[in-house]
N, C-alpha and C. Protein backbone atom coordinates (compact mmCIF):
# COMPACT_ATOMS: atom_id res chain seq x y z
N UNK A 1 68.11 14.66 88.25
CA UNK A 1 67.12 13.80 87.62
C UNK A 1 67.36 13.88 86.12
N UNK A 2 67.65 12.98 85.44
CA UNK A 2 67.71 12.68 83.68
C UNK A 2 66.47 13.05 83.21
N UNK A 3 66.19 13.49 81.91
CA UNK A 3 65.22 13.81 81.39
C UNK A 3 64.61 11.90 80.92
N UNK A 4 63.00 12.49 80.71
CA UNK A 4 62.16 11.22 80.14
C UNK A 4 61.26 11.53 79.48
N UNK A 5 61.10 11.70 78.53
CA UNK A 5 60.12 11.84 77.50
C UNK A 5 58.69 10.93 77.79
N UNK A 6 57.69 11.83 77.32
CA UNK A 6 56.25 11.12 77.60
C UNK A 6 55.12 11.61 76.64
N UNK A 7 54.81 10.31 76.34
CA UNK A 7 53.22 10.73 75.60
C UNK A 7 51.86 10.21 76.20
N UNK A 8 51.16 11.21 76.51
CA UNK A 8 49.76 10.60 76.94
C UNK A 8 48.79 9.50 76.69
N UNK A 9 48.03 8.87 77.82
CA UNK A 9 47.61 7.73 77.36
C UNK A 9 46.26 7.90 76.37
N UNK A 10 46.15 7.62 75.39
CA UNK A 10 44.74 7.89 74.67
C UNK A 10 43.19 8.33 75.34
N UNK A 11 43.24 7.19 76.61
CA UNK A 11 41.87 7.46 77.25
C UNK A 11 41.66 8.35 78.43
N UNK A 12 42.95 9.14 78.47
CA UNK A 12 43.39 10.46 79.76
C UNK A 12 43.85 11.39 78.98
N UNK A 13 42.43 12.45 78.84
CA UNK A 13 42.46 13.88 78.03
C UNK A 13 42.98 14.76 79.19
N UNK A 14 43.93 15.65 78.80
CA UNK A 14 44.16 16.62 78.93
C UNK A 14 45.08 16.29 80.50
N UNK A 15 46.21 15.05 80.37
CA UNK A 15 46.66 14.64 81.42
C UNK A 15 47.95 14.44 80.51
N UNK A 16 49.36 15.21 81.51
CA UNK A 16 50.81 14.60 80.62
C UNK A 16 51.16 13.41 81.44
N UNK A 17 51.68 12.74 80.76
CA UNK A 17 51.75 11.38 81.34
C UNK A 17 53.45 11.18 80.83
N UNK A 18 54.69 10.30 81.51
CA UNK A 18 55.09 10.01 80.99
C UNK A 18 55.68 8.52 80.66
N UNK A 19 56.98 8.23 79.50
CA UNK A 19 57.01 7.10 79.31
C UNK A 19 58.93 6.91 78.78
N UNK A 20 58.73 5.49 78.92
CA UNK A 20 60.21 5.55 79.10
C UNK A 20 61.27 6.06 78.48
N UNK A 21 62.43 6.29 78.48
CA UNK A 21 63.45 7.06 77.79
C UNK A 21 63.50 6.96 76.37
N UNK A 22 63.32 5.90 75.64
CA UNK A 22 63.40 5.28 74.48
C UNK A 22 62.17 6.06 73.66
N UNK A 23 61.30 6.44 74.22
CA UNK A 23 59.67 7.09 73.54
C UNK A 23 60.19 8.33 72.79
N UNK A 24 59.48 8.33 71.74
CA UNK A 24 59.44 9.01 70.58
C UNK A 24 58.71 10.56 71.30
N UNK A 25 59.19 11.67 71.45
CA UNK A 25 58.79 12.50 71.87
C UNK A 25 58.94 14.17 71.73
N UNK A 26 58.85 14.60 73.28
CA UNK A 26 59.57 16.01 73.18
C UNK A 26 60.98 15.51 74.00
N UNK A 27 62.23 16.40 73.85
CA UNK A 27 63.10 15.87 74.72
C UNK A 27 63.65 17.53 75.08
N UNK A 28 64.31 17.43 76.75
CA UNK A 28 64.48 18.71 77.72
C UNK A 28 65.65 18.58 77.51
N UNK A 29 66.61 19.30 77.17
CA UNK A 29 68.03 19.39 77.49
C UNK A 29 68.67 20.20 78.16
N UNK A 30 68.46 20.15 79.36
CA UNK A 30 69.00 21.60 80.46
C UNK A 30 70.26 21.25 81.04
N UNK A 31 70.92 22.34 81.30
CA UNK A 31 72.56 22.23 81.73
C UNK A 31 72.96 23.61 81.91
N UNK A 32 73.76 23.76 83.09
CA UNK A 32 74.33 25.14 83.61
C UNK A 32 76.05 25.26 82.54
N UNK A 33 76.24 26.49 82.18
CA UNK A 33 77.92 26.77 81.36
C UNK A 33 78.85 26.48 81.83
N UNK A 34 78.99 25.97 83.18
CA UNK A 34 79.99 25.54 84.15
C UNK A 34 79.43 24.75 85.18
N UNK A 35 80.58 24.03 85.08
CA UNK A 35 80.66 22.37 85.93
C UNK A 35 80.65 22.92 86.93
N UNK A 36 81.25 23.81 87.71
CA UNK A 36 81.14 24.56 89.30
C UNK A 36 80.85 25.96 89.01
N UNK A 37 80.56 26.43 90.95
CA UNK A 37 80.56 28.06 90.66
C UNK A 37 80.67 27.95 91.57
N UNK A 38 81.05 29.99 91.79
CA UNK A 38 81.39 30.14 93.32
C UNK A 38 80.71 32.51 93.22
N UNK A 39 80.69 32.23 94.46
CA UNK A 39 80.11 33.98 94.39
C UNK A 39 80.68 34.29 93.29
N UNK A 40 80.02 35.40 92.71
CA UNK A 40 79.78 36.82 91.81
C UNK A 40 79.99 35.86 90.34
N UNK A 41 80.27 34.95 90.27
CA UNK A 41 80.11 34.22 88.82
C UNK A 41 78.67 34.02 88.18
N UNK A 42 78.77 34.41 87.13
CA UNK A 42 77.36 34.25 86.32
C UNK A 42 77.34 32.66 85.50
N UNK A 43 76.34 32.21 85.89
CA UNK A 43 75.96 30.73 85.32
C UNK A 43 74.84 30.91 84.42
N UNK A 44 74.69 30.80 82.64
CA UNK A 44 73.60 31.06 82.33
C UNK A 44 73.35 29.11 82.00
N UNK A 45 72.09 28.84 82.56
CA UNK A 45 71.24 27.56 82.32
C UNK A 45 70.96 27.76 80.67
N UNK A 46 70.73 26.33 79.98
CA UNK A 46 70.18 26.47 79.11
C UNK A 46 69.31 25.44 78.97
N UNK A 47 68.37 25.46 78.04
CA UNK A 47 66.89 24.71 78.16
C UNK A 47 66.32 24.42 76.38
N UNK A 48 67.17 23.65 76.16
CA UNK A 48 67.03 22.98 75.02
C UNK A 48 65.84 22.03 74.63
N UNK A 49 64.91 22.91 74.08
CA UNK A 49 63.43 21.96 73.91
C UNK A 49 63.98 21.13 71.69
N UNK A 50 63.29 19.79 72.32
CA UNK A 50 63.62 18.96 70.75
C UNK A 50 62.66 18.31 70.51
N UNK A 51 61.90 18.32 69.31
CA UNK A 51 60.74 17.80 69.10
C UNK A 51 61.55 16.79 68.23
N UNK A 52 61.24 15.25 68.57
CA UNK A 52 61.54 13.70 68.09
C UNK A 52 60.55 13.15 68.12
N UNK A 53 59.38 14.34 67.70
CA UNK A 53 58.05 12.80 67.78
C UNK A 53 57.64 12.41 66.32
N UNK A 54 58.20 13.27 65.08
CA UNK A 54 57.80 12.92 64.18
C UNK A 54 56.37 13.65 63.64
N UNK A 55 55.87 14.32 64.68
CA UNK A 55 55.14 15.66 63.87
C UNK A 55 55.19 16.65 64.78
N UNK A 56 55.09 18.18 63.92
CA UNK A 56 54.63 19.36 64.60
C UNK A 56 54.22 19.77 65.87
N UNK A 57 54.89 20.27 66.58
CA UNK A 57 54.41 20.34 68.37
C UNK A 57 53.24 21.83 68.34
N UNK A 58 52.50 21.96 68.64
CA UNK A 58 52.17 22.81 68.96
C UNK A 58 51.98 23.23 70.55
N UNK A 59 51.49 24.30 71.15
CA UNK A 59 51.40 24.38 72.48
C UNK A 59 52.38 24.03 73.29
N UNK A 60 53.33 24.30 73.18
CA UNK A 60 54.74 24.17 73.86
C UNK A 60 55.35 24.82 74.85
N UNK A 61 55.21 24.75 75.68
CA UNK A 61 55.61 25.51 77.11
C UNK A 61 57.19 25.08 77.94
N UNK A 62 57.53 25.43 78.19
CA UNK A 62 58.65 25.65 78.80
C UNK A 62 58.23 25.72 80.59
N UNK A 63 58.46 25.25 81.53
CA UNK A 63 57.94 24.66 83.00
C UNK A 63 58.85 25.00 83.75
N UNK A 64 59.25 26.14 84.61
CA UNK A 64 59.78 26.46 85.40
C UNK A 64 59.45 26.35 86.67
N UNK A 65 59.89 24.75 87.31
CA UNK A 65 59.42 23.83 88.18
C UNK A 65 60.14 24.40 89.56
N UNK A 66 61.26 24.67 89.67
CA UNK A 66 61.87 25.43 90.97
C UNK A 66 63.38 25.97 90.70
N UNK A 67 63.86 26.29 91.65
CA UNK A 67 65.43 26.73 91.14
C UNK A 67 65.48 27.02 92.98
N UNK A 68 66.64 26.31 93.48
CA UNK A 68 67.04 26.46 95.06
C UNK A 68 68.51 26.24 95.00
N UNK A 69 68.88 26.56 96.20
CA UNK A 69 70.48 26.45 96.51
C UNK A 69 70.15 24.90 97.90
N UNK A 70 71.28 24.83 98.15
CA UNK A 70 71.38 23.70 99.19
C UNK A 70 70.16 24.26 100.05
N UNK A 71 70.28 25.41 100.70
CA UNK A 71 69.58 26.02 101.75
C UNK A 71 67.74 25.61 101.73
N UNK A 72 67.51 25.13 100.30
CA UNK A 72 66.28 24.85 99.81
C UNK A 72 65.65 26.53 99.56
N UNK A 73 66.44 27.47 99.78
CA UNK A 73 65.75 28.57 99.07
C UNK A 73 65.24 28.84 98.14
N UNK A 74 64.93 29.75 97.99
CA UNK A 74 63.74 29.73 96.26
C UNK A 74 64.92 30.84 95.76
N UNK A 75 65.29 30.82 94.61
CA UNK A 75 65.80 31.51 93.98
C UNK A 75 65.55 32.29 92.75
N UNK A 76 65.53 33.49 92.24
CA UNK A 76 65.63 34.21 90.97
C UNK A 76 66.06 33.97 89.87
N UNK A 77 65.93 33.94 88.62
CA UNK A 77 66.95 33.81 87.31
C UNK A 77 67.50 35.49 87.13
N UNK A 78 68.63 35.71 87.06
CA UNK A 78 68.49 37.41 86.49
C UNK A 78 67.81 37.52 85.28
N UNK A 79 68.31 37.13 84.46
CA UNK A 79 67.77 37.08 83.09
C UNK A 79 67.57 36.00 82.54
N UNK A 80 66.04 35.71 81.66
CA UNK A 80 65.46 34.60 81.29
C UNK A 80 64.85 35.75 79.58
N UNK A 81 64.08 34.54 79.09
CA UNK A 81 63.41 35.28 78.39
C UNK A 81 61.23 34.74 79.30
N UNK A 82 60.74 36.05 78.74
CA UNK A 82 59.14 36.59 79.57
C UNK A 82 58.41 36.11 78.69
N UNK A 83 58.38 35.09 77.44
CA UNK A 83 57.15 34.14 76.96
C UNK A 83 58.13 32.54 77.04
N UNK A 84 57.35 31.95 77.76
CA UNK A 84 57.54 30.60 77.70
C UNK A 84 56.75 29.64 77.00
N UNK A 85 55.91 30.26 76.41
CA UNK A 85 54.89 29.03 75.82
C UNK A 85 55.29 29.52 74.17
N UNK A 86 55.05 28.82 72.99
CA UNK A 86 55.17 28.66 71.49
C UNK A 86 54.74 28.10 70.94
N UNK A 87 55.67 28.25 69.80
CA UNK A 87 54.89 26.85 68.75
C UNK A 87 54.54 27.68 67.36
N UNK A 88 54.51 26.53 65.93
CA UNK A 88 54.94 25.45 66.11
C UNK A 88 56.38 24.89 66.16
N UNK A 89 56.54 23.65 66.20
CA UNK A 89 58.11 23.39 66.33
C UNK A 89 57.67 21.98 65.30
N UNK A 90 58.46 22.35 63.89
CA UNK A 90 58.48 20.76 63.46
C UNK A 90 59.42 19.99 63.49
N UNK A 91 59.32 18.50 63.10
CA UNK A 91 59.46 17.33 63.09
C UNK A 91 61.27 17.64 63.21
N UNK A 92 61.82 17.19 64.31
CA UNK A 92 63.11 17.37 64.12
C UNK A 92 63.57 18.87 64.54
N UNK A 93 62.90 20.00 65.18
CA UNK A 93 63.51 20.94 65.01
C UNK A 93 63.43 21.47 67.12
N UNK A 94 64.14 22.63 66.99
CA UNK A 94 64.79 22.72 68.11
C UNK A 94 64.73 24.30 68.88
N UNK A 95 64.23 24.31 69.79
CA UNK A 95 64.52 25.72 70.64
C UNK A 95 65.23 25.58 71.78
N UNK A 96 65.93 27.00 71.80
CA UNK A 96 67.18 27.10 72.94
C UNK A 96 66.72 27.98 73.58
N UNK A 97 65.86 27.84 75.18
CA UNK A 97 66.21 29.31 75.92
C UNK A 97 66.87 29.35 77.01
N UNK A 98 67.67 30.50 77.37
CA UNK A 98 68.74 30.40 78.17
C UNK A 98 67.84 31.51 79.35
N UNK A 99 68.41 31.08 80.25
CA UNK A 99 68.34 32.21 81.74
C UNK A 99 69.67 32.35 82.40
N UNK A 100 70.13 33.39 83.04
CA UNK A 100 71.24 33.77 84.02
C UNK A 100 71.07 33.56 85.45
N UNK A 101 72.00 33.46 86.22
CA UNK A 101 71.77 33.48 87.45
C UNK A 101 73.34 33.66 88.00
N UNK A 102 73.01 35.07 88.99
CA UNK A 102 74.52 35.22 89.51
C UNK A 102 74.60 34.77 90.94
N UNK A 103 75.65 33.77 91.18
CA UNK A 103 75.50 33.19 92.47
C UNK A 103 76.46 33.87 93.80
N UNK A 104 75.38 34.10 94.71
CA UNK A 104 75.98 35.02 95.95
C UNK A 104 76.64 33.65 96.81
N UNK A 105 77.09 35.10 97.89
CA UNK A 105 77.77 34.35 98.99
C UNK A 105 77.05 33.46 100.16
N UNK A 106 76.21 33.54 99.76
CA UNK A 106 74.51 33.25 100.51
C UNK A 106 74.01 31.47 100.15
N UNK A 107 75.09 31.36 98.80
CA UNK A 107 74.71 30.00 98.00
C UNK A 107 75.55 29.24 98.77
N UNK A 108 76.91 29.84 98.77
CA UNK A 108 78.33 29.61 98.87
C UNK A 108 78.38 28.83 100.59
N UNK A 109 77.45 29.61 101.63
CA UNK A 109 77.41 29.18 102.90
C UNK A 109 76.68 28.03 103.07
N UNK A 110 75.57 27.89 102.36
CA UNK A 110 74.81 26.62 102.35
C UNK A 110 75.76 25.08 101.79
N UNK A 111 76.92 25.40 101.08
CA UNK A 111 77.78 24.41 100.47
C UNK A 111 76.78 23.15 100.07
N UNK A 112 77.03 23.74 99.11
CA UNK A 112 76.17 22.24 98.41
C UNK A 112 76.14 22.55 96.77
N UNK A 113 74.80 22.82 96.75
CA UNK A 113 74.62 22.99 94.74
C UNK A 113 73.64 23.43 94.35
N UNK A 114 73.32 24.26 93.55
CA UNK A 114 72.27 25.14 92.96
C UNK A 114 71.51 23.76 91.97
N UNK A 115 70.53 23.98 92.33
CA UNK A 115 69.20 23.05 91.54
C UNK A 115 68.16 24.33 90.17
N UNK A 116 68.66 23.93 89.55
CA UNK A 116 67.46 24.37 88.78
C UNK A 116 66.64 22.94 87.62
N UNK A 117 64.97 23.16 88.28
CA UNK A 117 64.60 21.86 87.63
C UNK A 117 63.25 22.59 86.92
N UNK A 118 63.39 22.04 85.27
CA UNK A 118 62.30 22.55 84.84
C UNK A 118 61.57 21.31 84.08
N UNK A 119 60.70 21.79 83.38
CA UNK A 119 60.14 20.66 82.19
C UNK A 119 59.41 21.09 81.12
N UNK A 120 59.03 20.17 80.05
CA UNK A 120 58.19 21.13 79.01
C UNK A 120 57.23 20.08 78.89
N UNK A 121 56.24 20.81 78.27
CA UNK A 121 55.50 20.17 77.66
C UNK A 121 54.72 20.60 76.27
N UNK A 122 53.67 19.80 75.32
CA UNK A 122 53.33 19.82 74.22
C UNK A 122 52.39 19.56 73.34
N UNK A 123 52.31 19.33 72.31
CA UNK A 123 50.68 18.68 71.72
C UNK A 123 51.38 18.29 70.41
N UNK A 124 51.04 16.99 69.75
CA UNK A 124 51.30 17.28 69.01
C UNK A 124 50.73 17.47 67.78
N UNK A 125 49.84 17.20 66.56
CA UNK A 125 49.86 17.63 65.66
C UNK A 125 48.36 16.94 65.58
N UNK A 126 48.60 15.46 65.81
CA UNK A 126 47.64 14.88 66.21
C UNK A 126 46.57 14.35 67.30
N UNK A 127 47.54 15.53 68.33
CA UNK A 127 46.73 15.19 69.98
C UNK A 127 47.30 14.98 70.96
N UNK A 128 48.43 14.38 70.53
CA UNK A 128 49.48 13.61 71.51
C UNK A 128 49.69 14.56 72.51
N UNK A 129 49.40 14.41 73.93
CA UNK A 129 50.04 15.08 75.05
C UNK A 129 51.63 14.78 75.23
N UNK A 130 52.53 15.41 74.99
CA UNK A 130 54.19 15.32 75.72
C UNK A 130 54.59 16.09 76.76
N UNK A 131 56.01 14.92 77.16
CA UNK A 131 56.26 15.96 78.63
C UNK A 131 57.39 15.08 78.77
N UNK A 132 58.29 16.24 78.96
CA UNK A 132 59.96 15.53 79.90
C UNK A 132 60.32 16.63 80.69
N UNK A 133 60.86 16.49 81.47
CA UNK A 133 61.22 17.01 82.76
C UNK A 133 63.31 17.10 82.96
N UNK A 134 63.57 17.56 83.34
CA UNK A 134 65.31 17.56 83.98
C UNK A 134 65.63 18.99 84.67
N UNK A 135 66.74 18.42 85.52
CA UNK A 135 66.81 19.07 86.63
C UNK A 135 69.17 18.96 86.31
N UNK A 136 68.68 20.34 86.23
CA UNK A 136 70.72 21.00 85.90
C UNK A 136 71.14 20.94 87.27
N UNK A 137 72.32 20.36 87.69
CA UNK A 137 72.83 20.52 89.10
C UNK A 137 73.96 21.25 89.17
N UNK A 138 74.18 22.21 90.14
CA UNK A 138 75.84 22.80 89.58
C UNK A 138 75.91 23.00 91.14
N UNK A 139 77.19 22.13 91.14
CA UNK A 139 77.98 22.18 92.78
C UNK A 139 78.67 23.72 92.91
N UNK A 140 78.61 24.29 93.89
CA UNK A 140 79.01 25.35 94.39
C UNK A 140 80.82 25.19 95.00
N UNK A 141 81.65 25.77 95.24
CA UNK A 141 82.62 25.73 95.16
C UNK A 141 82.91 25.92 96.77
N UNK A 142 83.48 25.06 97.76
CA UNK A 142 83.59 26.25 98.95
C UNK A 142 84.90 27.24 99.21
N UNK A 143 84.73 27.61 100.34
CA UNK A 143 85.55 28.96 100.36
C UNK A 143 87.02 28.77 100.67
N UNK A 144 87.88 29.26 100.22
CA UNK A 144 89.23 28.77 100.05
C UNK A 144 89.85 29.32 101.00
């Protein structure tokens, strides 16, 4: 799923709403370090939050929506960082957080592709509810 930026509708408090790609916003930039993987390789995700709305984000969270292998299992990050929420972030500026994940042989049997899908969301300076969403896909390699 592509990321989409969204700002809330004026007369729906405390509801993220979103809006089309082109909207002035927060924007998600998530992506795994490698195009494939296969057992005992470490894939760290990264989760590039960008404030393009033209003011100050406050209340900024980071949305760790699921993470599965083909199997639809629920999966672990090894290492992430343990505060997801911040702020502020101004006009133009940018946070990077990364998580790990080492992929077993367990991924490898399901043949398919590790999903990790998150989203963020925001406030901004003046009220504005934001929210974009994306989902990193990384095909698994099968067994040779």
């Amino acid at each position: 799923m592509s990321g989409t930026a969204g700002l809330a509708a004026a007369d729906t408090e405390g509801v993220f709403m979103t809006c089309p790609l082109l909207c002035a916003g927060v924007r998600l930039v998530h992506y795994a370090d490698k195009a494939s993987a296969a057992p005992h390789d470490t894939l760290a995700y990264s989760a590039w939050i960008i404030n393009d709305s033209g003011e100050e984000l406050t209340d900024v969270a980071l949305v760790l929506r699921s993470f599965t292998n083909a199997g639809m299992e629920d999966l672990k990050y090894a290492s992430g960082p343990s505060i997801l929420t911040f702020g502020p972030v101004p006009p133009g500026g940018e946070t990077e957080l990364v998580f790990t994940y080492v992929v077993t042989e367990n991924d490898q049997r399901h043949a398919g592709e590790l999903i990790s899908a998150m989203a963020v969301q925001a406030v901004t300076a003046s009220g504005a509810r934001l929210w974009d969403e994306h989902d990193a896909i990384t095909p698994i390699s099968l067994p040779s």
